[in-house]
N, C-alpha and C. Protein backbone atom coordinates (compact mmCIF):
# COMPACT_ATOMS: atom_id res chain seq x y z
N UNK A 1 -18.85 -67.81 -4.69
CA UNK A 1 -18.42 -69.11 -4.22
C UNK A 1 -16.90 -69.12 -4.06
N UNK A 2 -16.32 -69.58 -2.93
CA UNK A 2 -14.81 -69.28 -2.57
C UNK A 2 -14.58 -70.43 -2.72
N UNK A 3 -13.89 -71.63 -4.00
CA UNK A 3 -13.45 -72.32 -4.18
C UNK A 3 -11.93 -72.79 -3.38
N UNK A 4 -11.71 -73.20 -3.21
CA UNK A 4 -10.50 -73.81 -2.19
C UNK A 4 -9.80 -74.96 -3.11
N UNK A 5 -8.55 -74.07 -3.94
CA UNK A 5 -7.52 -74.96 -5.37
C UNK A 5 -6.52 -75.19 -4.52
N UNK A 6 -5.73 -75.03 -3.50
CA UNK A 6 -3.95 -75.25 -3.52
C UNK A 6 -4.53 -76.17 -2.53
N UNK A 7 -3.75 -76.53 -1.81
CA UNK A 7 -2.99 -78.29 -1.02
C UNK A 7 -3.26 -77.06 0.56
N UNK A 8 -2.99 -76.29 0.56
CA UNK A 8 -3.12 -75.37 1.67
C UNK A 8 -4.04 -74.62 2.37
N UNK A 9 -5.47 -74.54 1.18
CA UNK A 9 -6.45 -73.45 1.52
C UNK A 9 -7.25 -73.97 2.47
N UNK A 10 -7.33 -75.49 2.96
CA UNK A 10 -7.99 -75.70 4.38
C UNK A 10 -7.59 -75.48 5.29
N UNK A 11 -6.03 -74.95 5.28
CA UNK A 11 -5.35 -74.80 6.61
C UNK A 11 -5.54 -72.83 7.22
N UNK A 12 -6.71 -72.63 7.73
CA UNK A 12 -7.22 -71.19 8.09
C UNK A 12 -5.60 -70.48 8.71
N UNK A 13 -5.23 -71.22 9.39
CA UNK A 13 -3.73 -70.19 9.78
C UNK A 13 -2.92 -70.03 8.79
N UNK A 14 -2.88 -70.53 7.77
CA UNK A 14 -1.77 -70.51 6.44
C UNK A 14 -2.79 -69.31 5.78
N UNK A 15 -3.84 -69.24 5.22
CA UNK A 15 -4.98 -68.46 4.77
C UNK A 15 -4.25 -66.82 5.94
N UNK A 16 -4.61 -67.14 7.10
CA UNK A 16 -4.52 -65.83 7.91
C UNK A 16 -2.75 -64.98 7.98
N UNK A 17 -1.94 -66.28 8.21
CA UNK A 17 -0.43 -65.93 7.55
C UNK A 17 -0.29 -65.19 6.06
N UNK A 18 -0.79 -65.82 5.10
CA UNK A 18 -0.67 -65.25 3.46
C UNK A 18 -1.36 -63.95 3.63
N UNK A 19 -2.14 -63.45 4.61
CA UNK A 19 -3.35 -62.31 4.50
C UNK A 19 -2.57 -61.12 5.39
N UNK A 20 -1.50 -61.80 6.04
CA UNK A 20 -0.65 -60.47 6.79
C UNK A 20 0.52 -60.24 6.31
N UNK A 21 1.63 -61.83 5.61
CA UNK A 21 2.22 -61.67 4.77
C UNK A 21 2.15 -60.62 3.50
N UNK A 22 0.93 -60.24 2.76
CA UNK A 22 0.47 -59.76 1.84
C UNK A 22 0.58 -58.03 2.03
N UNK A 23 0.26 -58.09 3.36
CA UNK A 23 0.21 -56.38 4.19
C UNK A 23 1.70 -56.00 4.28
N UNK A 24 2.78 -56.76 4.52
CA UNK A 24 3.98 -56.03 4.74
C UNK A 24 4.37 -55.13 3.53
N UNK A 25 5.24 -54.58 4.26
CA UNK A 25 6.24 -53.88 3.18
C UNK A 25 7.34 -54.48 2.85
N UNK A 26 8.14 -53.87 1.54
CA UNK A 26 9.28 -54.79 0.60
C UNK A 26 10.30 -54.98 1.67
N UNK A 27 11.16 -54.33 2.37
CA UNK A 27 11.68 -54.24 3.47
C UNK A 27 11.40 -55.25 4.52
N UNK A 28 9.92 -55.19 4.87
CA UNK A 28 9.67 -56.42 6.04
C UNK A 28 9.54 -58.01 5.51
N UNK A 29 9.45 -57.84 4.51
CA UNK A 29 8.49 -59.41 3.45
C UNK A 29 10.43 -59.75 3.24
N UNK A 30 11.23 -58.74 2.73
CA UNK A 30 12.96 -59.09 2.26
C UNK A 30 13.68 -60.08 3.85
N UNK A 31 13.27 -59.20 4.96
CA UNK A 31 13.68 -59.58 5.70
C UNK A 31 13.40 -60.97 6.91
N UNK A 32 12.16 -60.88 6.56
CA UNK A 32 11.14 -62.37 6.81
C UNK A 32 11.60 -63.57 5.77
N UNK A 33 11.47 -63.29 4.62
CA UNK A 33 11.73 -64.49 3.67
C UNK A 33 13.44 -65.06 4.26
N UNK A 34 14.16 -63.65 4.36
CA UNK A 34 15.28 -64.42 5.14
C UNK A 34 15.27 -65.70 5.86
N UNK A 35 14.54 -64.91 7.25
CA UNK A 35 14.19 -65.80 8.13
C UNK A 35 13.63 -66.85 8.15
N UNK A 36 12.69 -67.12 6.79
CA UNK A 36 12.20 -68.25 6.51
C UNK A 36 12.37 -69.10 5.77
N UNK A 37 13.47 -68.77 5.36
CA UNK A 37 14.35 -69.77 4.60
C UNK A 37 15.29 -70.29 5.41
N UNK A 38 16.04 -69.57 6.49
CA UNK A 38 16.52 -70.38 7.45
C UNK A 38 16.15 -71.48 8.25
N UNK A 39 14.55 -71.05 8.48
CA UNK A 39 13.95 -72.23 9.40
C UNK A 39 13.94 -73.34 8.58
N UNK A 40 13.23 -73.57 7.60
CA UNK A 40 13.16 -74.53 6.44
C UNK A 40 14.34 -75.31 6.25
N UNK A 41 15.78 -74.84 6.28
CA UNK A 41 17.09 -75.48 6.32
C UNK A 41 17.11 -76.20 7.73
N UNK A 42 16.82 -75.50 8.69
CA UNK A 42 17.27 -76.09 10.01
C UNK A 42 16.34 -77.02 9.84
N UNK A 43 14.73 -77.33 9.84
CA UNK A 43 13.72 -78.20 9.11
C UNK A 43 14.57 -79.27 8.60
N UNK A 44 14.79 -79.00 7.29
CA UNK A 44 15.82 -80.02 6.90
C UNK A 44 16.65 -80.85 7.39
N UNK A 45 17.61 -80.08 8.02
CA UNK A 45 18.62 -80.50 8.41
C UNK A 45 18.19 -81.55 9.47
N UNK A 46 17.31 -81.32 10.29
CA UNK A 46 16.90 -82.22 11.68
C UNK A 46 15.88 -83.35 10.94
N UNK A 47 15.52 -83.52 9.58
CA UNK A 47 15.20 -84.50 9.03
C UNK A 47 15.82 -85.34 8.63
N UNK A 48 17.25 -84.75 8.66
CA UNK A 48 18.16 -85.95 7.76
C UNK A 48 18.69 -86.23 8.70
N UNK A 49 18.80 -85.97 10.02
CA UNK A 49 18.76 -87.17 11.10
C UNK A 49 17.99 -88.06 11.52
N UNK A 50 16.73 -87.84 10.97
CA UNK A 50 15.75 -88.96 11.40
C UNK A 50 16.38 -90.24 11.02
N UNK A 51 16.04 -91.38 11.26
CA UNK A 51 16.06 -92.54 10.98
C UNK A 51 15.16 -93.41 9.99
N UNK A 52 13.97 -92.73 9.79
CA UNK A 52 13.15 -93.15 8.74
C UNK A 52 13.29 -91.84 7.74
N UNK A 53 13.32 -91.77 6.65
CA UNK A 53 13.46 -90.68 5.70
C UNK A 53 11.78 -90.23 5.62
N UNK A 54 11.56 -88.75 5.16
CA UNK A 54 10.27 -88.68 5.01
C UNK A 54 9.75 -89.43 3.83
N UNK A 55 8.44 -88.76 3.58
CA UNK A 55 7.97 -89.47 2.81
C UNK A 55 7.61 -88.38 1.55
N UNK A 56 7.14 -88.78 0.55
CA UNK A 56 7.73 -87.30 -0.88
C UNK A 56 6.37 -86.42 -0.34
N UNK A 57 6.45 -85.64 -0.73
CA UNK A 57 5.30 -84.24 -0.69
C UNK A 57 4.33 -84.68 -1.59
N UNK A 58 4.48 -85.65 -2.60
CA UNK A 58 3.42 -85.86 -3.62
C UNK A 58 3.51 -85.08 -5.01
N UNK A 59 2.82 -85.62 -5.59
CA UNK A 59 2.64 -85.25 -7.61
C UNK A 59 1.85 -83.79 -7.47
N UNK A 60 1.20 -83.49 -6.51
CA UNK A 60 0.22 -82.59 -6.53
C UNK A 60 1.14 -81.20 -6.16
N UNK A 61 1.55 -81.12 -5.40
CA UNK A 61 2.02 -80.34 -4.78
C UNK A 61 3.75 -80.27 -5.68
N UNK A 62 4.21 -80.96 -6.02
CA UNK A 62 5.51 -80.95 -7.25
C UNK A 62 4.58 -80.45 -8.56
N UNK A 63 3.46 -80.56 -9.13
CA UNK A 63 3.51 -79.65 -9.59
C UNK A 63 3.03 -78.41 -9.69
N UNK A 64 1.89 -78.02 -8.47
CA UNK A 64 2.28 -77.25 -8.30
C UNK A 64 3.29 -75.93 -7.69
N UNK A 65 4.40 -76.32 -7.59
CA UNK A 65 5.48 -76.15 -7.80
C UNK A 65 5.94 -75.35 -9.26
N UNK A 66 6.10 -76.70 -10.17
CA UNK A 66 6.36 -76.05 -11.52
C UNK A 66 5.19 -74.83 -12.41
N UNK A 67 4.13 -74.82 -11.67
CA UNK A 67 3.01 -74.34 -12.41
C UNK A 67 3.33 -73.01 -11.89
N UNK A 68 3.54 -73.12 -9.98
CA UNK A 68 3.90 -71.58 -9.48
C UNK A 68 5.00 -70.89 -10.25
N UNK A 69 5.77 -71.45 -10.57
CA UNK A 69 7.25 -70.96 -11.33
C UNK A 69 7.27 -70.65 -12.65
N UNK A 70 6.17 -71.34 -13.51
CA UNK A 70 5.70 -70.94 -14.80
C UNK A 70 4.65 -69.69 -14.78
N UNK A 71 3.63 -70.14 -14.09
CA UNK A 71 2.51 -69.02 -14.52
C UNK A 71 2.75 -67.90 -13.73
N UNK A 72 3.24 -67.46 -12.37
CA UNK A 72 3.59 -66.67 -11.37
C UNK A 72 2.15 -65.74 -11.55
N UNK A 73 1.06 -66.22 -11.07
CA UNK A 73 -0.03 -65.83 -10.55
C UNK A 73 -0.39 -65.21 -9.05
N UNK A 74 0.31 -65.82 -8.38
CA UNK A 74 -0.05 -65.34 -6.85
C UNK A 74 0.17 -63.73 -6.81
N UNK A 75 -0.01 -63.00 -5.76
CA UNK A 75 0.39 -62.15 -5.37
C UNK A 75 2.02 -62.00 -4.80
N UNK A 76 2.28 -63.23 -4.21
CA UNK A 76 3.61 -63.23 -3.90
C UNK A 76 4.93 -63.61 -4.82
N UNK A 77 4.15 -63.91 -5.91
CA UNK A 77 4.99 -63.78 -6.83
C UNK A 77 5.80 -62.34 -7.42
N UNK A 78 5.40 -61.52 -7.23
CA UNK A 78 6.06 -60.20 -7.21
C UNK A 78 7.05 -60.07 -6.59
N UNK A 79 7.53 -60.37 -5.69
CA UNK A 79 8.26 -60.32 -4.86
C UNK A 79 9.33 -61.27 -4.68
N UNK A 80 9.89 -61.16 -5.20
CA UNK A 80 11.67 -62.38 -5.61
C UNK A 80 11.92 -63.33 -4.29
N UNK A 81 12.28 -62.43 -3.30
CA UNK A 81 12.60 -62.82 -1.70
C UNK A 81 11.55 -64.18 -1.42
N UNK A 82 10.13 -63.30 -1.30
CA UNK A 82 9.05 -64.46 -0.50
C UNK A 82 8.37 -65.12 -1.37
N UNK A 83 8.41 -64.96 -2.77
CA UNK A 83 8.27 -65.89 -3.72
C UNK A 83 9.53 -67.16 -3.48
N UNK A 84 10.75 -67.24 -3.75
CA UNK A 84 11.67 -67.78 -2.92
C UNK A 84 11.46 -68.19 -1.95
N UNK A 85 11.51 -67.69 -0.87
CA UNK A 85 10.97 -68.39 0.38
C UNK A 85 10.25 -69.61 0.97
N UNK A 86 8.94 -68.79 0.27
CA UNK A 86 7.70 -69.55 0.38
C UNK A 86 8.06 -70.88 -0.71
N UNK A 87 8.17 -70.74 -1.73
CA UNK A 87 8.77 -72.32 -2.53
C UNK A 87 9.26 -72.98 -1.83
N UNK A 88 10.67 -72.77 -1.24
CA UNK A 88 11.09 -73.43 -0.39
C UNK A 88 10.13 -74.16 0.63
N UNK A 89 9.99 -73.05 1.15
CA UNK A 89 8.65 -73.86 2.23
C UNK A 89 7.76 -74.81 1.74
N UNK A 90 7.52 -74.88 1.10
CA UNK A 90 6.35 -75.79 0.03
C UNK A 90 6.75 -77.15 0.04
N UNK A 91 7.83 -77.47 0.04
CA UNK A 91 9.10 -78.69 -0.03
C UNK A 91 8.88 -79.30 1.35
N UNK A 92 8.37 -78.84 2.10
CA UNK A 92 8.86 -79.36 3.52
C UNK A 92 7.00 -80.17 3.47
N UNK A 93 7.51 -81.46 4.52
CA UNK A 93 6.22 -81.71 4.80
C UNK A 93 4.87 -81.06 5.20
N UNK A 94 3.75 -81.24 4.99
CA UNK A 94 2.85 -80.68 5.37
C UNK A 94 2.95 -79.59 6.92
N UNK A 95 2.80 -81.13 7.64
CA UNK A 95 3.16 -80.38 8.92
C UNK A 95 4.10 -79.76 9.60
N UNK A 96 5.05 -79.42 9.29
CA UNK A 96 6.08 -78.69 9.03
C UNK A 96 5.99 -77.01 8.75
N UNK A 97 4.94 -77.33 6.96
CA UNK A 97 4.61 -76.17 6.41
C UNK A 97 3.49 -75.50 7.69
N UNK A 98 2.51 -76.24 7.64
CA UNK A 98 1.75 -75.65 8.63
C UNK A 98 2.15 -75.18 9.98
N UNK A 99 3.05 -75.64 10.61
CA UNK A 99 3.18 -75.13 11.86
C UNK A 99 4.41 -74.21 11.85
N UNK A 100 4.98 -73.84 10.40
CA UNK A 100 5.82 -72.15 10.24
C UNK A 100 4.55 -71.24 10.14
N UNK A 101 3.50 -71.41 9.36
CA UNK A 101 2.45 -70.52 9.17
C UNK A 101 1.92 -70.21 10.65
N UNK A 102 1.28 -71.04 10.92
CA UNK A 102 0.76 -70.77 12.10
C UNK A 102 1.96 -69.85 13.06
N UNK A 103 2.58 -70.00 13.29
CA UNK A 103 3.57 -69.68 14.10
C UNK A 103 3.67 -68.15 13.53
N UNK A 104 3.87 -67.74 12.02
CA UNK A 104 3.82 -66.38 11.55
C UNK A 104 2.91 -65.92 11.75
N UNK A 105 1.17 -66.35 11.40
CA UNK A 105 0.47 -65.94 11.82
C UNK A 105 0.19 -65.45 13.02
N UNK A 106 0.42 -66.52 14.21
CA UNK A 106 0.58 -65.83 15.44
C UNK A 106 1.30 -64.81 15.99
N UNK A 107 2.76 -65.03 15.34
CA UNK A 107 3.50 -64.04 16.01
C UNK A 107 3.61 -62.76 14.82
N UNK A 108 2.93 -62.41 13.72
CA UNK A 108 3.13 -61.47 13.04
C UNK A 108 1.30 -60.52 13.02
N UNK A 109 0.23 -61.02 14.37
CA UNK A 109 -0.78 -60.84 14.02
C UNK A 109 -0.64 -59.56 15.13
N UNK A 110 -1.45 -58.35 14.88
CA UNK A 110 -1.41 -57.08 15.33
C UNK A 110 -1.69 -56.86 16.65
């Protein structure tokens, strides 16, 4: 039975992103998390021009947050860079988060 726990596991392109993410090497995952921490700022940044502020990410997702940072269970927790990264990403609205995944997924699929 494939239980479905994080805020994310219905979203199949985030699932197919984490599943190619997972395949790189330290080198490609160092140099991606770069990049994806940049987008996430520029993200930002074009939010705090909005005129209505967002709205919070929620209790669920803050903690898991603190739980990722305590228990460091994932697989990507190994990895300093896209452990980093990906937190970051986590912060940003849903749709936001989803449409960097998708977008990796697409453009990182073979």
């Amino acid at each position: 039975m494939n239980l479905k726990r994080r805020w994310y596991d219905e979203h199949n392109e985030t699932l197919k992103a984490f599943d190619i993410l997972q395949k790189l090497d330290a080198e490609q995952k160092r140099r991606l998390s770069a990049d994806l921490i940049e987008i996430v700022k520029q993200i930002k940044d074009l939010h705090k021009e909005e005129e209505e502020p967002q709205l919070s990410i929620g209790i669920e997702r803050v903690m898991g947050l603190f739980q990722q940072s305590v228990n460091e269970r994932r697989w990507y927790d190994k990895n300093e860079d896209l452990k980093y990264a990906l937190k970051t990403m986590s912060t940003l609205p849903n749709e936001d988060f989803f449409n960097i995944m998708e977008g990796l997924a697409i453009s990182l699929n073979d």
